[in-house]
PDB file of N, CA and C in Angstrom:
ATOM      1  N   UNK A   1     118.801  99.223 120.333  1.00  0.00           N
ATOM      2  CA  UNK A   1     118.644  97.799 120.374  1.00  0.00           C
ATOM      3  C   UNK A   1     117.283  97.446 119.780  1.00  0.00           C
ATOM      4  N   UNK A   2     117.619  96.175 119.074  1.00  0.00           N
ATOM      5  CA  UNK A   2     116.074  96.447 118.291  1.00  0.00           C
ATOM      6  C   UNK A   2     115.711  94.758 118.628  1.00  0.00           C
ATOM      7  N   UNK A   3     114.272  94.489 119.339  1.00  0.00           N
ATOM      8  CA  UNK A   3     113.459  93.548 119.964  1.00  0.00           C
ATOM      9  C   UNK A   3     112.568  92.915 118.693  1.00  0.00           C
ATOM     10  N   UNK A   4     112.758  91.646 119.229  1.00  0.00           N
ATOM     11  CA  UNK A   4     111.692  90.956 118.361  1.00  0.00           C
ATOM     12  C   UNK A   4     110.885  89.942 119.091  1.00  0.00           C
ATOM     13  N   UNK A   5     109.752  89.516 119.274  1.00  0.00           N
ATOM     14  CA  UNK A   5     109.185  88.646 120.260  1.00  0.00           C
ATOM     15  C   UNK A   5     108.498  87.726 119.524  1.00  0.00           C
ATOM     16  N   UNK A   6     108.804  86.251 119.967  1.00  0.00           N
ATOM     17  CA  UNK A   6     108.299  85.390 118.471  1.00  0.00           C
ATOM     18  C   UNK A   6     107.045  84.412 119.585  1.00  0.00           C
ATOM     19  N   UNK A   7     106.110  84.099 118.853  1.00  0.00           N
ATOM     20  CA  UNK A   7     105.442  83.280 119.447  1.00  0.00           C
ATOM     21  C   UNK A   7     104.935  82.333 117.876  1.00  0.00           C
ATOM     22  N   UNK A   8     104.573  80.860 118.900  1.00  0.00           N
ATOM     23  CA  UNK A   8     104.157  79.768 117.464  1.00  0.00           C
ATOM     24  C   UNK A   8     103.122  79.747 116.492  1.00  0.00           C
ATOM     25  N   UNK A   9     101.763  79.955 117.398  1.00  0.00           N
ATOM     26  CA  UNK A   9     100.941  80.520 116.648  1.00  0.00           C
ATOM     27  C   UNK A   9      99.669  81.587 117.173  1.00  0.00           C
ATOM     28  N   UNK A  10      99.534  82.305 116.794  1.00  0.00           N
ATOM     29  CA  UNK A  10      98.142  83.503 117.056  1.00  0.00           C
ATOM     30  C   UNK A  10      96.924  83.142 116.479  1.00  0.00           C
ATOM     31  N   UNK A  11      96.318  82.185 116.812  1.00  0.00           N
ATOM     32  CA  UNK A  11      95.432  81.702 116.472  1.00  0.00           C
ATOM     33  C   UNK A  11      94.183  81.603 117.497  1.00  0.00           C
ATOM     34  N   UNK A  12      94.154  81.864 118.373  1.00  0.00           N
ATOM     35  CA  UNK A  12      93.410  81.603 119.701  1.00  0.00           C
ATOM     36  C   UNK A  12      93.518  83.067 120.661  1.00  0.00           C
ATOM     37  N   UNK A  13      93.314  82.861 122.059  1.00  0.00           N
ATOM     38  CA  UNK A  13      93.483  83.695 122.956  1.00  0.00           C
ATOM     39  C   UNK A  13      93.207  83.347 124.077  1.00  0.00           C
ATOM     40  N   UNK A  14      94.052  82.735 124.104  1.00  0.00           N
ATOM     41  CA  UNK A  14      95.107  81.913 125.767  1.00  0.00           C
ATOM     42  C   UNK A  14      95.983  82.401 126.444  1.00  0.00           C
ATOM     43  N   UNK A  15      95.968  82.210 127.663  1.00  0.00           N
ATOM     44  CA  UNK A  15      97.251  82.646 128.410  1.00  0.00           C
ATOM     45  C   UNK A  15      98.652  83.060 127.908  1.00  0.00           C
ATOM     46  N   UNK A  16      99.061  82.018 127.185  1.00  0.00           N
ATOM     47  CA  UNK A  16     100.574  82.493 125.894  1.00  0.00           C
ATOM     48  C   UNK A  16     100.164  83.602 125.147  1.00  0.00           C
ATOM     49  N   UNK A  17      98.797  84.248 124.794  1.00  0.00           N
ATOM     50  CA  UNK A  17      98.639  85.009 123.633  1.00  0.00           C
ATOM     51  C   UNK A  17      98.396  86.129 125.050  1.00  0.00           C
ATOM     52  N   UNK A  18      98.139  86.131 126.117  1.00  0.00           N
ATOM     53  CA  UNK A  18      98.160  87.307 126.801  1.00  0.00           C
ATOM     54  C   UNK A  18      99.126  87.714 127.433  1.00  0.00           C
ATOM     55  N   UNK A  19     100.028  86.726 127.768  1.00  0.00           N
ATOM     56  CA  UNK A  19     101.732  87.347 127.904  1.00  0.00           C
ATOM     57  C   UNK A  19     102.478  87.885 126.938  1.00  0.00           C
ATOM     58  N   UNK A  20     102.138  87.321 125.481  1.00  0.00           N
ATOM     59  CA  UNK A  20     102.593  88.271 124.488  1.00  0.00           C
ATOM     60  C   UNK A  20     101.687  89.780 124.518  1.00  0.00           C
ATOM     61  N   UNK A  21     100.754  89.780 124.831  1.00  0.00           N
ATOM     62  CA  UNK A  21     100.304  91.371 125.150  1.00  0.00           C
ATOM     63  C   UNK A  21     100.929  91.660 125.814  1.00  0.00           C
ATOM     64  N   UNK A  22     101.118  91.019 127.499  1.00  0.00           N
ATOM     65  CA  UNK A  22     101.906  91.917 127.965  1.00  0.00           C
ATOM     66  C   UNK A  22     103.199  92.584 127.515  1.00  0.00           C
ATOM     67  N   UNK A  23     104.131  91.663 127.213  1.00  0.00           N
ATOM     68  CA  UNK A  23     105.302  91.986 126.668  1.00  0.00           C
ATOM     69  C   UNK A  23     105.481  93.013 125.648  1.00  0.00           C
ATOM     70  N   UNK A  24     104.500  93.110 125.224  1.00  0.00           N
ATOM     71  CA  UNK A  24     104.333  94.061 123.688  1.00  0.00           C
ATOM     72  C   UNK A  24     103.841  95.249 124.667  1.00  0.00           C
ATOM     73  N   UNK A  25     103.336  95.535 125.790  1.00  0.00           N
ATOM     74  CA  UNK A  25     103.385  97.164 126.579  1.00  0.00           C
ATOM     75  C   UNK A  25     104.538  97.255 126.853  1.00  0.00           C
ATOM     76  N   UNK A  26     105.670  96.393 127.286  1.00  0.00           N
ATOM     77  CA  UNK A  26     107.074  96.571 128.075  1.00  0.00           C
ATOM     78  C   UNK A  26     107.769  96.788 126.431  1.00  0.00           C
ATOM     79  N   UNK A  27     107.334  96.230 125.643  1.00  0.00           N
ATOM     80  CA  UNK A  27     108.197  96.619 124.465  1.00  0.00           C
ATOM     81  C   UNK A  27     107.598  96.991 123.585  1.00  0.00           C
ATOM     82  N   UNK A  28     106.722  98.129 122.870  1.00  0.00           N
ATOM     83  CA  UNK A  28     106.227  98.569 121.955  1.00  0.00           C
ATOM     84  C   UNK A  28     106.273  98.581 120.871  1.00  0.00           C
ATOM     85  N   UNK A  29     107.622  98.726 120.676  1.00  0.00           N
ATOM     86  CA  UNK A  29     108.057  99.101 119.290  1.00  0.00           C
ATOM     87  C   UNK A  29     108.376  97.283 118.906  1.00  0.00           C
ATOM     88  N   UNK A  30     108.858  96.579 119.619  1.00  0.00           N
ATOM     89  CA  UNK A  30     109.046  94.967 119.217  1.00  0.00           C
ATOM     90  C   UNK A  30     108.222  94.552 117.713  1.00  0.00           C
ATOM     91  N   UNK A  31     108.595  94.042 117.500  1.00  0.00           N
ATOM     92  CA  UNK A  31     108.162  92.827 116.033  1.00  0.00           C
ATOM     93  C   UNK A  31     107.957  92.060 116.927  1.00  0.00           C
ATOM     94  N   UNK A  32     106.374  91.061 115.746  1.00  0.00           N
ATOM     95  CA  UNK A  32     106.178  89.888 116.561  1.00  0.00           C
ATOM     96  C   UNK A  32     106.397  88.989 115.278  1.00  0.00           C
ATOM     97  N   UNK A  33     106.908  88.009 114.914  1.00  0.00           N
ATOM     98  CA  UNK A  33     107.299  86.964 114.586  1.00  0.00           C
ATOM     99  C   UNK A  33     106.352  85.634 114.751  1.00  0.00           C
ATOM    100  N   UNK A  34     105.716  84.912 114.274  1.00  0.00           N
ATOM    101  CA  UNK A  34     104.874  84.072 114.131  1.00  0.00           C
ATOM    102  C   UNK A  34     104.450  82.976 112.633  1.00  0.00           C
ATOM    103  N   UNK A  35     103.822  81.453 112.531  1.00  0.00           N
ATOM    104  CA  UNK A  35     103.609  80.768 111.963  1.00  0.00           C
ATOM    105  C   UNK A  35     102.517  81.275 111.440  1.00  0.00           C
ATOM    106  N   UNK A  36     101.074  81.556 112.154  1.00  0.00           N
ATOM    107  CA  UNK A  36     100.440  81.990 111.155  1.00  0.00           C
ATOM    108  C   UNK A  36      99.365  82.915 112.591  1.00  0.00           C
ATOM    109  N   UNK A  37      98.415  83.469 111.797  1.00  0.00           N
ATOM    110  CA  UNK A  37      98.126  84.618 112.484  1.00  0.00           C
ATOM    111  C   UNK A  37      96.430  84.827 112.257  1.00  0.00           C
ATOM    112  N   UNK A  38      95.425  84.985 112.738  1.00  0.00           N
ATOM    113  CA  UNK A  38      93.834  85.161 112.899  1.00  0.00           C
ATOM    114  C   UNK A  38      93.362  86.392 113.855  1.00  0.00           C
ATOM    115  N   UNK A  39      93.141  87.491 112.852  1.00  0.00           N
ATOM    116  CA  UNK A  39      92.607  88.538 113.208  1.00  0.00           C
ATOM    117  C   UNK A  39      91.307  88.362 114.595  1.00  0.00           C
ATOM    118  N   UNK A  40      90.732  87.309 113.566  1.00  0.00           N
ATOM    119  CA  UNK A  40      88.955  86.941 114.345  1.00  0.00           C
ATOM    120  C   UNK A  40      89.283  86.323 115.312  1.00  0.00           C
ATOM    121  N   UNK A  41      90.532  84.961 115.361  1.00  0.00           N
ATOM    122  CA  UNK A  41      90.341  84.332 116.674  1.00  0.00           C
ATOM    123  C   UNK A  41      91.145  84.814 117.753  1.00  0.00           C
ATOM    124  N   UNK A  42      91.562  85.907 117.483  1.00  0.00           N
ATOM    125  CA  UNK A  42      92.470  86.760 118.814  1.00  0.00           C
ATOM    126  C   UNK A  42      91.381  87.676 118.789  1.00  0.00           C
ATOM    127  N   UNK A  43      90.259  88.164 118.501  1.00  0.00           N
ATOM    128  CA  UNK A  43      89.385  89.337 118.609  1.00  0.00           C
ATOM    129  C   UNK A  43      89.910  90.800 118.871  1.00  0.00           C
ATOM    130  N   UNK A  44      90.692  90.864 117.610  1.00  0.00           N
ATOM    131  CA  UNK A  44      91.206  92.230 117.494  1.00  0.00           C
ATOM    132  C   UNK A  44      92.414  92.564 118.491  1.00  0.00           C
ATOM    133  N   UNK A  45      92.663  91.623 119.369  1.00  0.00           N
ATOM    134  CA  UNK A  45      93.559  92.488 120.464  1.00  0.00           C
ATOM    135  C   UNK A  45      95.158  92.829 119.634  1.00  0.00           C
ATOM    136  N   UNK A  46      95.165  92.274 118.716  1.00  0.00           N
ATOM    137  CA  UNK A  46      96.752  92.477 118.137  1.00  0.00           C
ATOM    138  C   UNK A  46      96.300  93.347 117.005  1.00  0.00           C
ATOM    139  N   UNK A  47      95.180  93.707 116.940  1.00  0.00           N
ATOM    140  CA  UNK A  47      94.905  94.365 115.528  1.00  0.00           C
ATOM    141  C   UNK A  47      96.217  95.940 115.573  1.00  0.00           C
ATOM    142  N   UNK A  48      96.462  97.085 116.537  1.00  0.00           N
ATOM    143  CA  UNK A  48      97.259  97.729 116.844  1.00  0.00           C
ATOM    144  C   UNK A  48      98.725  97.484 116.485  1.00  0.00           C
ATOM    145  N   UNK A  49      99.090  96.446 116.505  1.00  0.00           N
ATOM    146  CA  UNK A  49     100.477  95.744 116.407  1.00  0.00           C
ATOM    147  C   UNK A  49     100.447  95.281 114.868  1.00  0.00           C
ATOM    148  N   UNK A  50      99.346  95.217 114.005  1.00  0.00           N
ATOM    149  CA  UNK A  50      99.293  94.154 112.909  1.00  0.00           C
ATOM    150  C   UNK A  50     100.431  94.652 111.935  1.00  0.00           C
ATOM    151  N   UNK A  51     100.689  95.603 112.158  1.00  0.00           N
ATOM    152  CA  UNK A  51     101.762  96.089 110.686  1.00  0.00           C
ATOM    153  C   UNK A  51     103.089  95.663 111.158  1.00  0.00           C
ATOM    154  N   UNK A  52     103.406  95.221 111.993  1.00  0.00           N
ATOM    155  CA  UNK A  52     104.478  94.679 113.016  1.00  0.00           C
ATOM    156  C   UNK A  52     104.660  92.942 112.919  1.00  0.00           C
ATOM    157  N   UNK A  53     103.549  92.860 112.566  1.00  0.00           N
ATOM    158  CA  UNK A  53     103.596  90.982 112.881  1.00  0.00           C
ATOM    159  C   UNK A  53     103.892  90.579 111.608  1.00  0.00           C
ATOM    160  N   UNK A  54     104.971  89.189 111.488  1.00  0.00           N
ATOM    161  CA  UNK A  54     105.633  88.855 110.598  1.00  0.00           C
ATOM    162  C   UNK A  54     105.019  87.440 110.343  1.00  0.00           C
ATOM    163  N   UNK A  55     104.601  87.699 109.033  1.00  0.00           N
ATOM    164  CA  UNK A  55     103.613  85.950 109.062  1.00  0.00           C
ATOM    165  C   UNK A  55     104.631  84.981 108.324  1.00  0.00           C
ATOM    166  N   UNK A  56     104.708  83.992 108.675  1.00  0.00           N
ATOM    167  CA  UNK A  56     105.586  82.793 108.210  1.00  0.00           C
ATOM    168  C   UNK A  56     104.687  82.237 106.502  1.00  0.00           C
ATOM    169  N   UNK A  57     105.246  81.668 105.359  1.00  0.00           N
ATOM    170  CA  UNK A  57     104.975  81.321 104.568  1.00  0.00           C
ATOM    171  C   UNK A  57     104.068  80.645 104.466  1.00  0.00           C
ATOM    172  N   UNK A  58     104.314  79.643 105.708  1.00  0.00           N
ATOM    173  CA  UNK A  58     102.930  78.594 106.316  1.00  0.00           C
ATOM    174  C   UNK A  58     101.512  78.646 105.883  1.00  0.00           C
ATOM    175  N   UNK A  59     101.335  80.435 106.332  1.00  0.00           N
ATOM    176  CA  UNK A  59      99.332  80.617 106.177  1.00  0.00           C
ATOM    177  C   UNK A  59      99.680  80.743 105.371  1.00  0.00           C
ATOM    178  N   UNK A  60     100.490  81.375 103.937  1.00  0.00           N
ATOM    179  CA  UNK A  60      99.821  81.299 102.350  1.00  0.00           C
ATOM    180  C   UNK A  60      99.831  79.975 101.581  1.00  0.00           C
ATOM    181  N   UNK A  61     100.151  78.976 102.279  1.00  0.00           N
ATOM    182  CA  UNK A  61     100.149  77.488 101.624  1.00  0.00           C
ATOM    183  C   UNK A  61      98.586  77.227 101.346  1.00  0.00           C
ATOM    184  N   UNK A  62      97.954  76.410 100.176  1.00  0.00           N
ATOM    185  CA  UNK A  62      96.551  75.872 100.399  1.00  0.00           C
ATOM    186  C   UNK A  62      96.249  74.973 101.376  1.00  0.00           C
ATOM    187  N   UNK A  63      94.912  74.885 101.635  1.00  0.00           N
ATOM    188  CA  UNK A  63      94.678  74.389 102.387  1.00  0.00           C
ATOM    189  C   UNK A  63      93.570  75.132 103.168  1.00  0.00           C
ATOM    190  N   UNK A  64      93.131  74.960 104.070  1.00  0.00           N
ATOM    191  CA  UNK A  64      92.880  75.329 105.278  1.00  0.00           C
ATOM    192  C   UNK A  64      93.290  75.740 106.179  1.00  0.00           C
ATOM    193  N   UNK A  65      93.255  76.469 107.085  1.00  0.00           N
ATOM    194  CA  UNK A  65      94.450  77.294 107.972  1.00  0.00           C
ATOM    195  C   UNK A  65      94.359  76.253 109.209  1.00  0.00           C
ATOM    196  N   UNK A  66      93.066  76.073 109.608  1.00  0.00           N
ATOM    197  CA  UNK A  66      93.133  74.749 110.578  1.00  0.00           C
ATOM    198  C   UNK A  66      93.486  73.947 110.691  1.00  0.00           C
ATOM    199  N   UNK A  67      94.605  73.781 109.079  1.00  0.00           N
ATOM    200  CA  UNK A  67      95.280  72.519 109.703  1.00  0.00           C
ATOM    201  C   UNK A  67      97.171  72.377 109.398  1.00  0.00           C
ATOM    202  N   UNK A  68      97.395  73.507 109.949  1.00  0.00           N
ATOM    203  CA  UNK A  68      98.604  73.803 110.267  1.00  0.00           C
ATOM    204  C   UNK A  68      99.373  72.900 110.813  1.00  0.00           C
TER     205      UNK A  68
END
């Protein structure tokens, strides 16, 4: 059975971004699925998972990422 765990955005590191940690120990191998994604403002905690996380088209649009 193959898991995928989607959250809106990884941009921060809030309560929603630490239940997706949890979930990602109960499911390891899971894909994470997401709008757009910030190494710096999660401070590395998904860095482990990064080859796993699926970035939406969204962050390569111009612009600024802040204003999603």
């Amino acid at each position: 059975m193959r898991i995928a765990l989607v959250h809106d955005h990884l941009t921060q590191l809030g309560g929603a971004e630490k239940v997706l940690l949890t979930m990602l120990k109960l499911f390891p191998r899971a894909d994470i699925y997401t709008i757009n994604y910030s190494r710096r403002k999660t401070l590395g905690l998904f860095a482990p998972y990064e080859r796993r996380i699926h970035i939406s088209f969204i962050q390569r649009l111009p612009g600024d990422p802040r204003w999603y």
